[in-house]
N, C-alpha and C. Protein backbone atom coordinates (compact mmCIF):
# COMPACT_ATOMS: atom_id res chain seq x y z
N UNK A 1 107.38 -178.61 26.73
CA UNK A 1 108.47 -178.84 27.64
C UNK A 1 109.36 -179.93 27.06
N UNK A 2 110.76 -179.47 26.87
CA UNK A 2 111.81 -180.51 26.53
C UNK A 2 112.22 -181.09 27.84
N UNK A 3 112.78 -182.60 27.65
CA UNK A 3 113.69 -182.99 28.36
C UNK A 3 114.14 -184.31 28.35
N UNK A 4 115.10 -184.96 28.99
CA UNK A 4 115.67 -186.34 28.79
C UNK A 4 114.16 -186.92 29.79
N UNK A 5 113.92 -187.84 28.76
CA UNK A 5 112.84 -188.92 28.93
C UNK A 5 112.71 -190.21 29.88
N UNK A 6 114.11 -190.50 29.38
CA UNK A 6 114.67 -192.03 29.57
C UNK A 6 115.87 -192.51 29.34
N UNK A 7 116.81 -192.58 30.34
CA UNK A 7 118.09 -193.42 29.68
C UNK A 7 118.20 -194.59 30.52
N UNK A 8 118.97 -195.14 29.44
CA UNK A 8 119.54 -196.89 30.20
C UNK A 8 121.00 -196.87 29.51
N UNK A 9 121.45 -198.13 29.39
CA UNK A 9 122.79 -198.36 29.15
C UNK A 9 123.11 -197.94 27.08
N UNK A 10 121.91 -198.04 26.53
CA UNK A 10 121.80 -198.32 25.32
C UNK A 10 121.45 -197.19 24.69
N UNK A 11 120.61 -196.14 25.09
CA UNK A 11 119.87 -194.76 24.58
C UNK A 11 119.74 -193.71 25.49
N UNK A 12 118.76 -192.74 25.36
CA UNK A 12 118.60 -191.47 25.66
C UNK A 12 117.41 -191.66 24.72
N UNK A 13 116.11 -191.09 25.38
CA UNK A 13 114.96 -190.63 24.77
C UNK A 13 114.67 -189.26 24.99
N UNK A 14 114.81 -188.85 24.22
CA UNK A 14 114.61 -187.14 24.42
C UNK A 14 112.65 -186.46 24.33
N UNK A 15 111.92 -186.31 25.16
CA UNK A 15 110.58 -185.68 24.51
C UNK A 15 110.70 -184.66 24.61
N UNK A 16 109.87 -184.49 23.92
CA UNK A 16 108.86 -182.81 23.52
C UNK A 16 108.35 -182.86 22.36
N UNK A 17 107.79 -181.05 21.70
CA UNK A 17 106.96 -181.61 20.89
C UNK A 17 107.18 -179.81 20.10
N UNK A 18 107.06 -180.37 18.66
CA UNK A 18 107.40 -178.72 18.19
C UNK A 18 106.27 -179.08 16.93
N UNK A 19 105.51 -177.60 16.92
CA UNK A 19 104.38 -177.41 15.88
C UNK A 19 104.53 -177.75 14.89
N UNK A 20 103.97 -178.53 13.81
CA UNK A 20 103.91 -178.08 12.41
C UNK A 20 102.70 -178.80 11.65
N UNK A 21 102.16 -178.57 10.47
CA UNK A 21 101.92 -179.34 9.83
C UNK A 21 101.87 -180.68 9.56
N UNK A 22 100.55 -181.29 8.99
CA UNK A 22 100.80 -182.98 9.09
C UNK A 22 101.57 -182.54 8.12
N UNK A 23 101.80 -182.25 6.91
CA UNK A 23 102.85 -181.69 5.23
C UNK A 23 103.76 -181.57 5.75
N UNK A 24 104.19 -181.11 6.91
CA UNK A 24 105.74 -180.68 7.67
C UNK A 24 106.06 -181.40 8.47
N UNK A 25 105.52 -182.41 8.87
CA UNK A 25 106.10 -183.64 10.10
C UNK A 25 107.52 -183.82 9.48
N UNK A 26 107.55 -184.81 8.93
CA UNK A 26 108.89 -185.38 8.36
C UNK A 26 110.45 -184.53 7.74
N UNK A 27 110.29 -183.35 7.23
CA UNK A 27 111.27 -182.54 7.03
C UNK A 27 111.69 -181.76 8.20
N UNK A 28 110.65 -181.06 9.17
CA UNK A 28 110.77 -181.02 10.64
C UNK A 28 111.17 -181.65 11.62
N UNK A 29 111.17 -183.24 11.66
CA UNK A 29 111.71 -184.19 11.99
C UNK A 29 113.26 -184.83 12.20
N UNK A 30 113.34 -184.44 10.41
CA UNK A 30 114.62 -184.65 9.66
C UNK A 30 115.78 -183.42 10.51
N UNK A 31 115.56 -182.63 10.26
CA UNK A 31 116.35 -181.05 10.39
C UNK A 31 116.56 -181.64 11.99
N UNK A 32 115.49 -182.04 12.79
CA UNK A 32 115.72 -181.62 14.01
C UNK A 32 116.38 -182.87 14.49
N UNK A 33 116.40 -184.30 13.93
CA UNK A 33 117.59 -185.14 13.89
C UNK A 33 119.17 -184.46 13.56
N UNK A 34 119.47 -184.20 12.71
CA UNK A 34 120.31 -183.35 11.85
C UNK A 34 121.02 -182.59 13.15
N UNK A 35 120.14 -181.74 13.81
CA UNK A 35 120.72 -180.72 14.58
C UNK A 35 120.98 -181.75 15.50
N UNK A 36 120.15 -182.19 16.00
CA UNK A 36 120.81 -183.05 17.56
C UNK A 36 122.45 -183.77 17.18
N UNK A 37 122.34 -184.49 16.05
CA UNK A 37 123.35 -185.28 15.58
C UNK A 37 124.55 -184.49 15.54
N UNK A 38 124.16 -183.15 14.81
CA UNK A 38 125.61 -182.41 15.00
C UNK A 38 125.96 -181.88 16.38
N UNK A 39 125.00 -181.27 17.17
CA UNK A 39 125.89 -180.96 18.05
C UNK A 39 126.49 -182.25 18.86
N UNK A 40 125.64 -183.18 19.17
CA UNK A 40 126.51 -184.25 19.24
C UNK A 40 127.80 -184.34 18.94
N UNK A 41 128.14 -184.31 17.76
CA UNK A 41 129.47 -184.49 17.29
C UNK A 41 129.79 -183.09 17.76
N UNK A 42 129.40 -182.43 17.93
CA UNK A 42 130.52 -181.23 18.19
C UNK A 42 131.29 -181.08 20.02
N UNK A 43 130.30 -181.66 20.66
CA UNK A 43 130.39 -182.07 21.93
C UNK A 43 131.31 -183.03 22.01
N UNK A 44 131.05 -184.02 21.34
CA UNK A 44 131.78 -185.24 21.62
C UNK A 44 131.01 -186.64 22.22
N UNK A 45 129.89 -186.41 21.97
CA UNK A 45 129.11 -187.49 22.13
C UNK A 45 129.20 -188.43 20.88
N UNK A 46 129.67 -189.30 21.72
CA UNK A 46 129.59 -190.62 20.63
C UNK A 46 128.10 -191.69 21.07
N UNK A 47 127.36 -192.07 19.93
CA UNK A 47 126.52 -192.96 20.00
C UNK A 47 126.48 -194.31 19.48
N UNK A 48 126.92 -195.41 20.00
CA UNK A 48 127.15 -196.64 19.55
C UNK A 48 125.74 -197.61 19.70
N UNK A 49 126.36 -198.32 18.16
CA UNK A 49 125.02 -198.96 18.01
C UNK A 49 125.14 -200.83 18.77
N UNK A 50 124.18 -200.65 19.48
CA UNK A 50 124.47 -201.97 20.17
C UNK A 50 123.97 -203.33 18.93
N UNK A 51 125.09 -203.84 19.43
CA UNK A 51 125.32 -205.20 18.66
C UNK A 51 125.10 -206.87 19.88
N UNK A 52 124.00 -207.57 19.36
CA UNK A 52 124.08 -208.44 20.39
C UNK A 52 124.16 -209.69 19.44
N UNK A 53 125.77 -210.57 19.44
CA UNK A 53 125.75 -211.84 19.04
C UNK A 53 125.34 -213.12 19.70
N UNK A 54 124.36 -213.79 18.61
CA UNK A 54 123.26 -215.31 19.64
C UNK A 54 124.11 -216.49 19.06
N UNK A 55 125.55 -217.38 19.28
CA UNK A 55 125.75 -218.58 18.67
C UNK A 55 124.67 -219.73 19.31
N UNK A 56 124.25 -220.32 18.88
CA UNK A 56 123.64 -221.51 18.70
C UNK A 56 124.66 -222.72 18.45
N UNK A 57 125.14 -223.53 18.47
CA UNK A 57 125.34 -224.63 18.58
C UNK A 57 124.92 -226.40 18.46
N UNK A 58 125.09 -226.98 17.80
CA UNK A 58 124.56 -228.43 17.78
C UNK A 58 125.14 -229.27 19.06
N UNK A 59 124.55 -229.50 19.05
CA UNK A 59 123.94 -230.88 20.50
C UNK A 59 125.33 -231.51 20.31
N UNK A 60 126.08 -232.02 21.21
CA UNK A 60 126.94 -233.08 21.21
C UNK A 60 126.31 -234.36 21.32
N UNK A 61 126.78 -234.76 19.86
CA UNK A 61 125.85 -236.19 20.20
C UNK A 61 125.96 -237.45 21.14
N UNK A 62 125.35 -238.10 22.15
CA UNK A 62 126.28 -238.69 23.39
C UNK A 62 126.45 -240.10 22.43
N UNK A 63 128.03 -240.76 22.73
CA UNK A 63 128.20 -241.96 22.64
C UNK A 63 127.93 -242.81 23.72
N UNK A 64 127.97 -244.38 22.99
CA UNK A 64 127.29 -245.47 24.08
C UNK A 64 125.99 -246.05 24.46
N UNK A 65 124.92 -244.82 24.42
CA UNK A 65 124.02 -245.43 25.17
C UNK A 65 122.53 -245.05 23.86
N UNK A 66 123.56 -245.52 22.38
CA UNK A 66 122.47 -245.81 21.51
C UNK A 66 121.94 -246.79 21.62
């Protein structure tokens, strides 16, 4: 059974599960990335990769009460 897994603001987890070989995991894998990705693009789904910037900052050092 396929279906949407899980979404939040950031992804889509898609499960299920298709036969093959431990020798065939990864090229099976590949292809079936491949396909999702294109129809994606053919749809018009855009997937953005989230970017989260952390500034840090130094301490203002207090005057006076060295």
């Amino acid at each position: 059974l396929w279906g949407v897994d899980k979404v939040d603001g950031a992804s889509a987890t898609i499960a299920g599960q298709i036969v093959c070989t431990d020798a065939g995991r990864w090229p099976v894998q590949r292809e079936f990335n491949r396909r999702v990705k294109r129809r994606f693009q053919e749809e018009g789904v855009r997937i953005f990769n989230p970017v989260q910037t952390i500034a840090i900052e130094p301490p203002v050092p207090k005057h006076g009460s060295d």
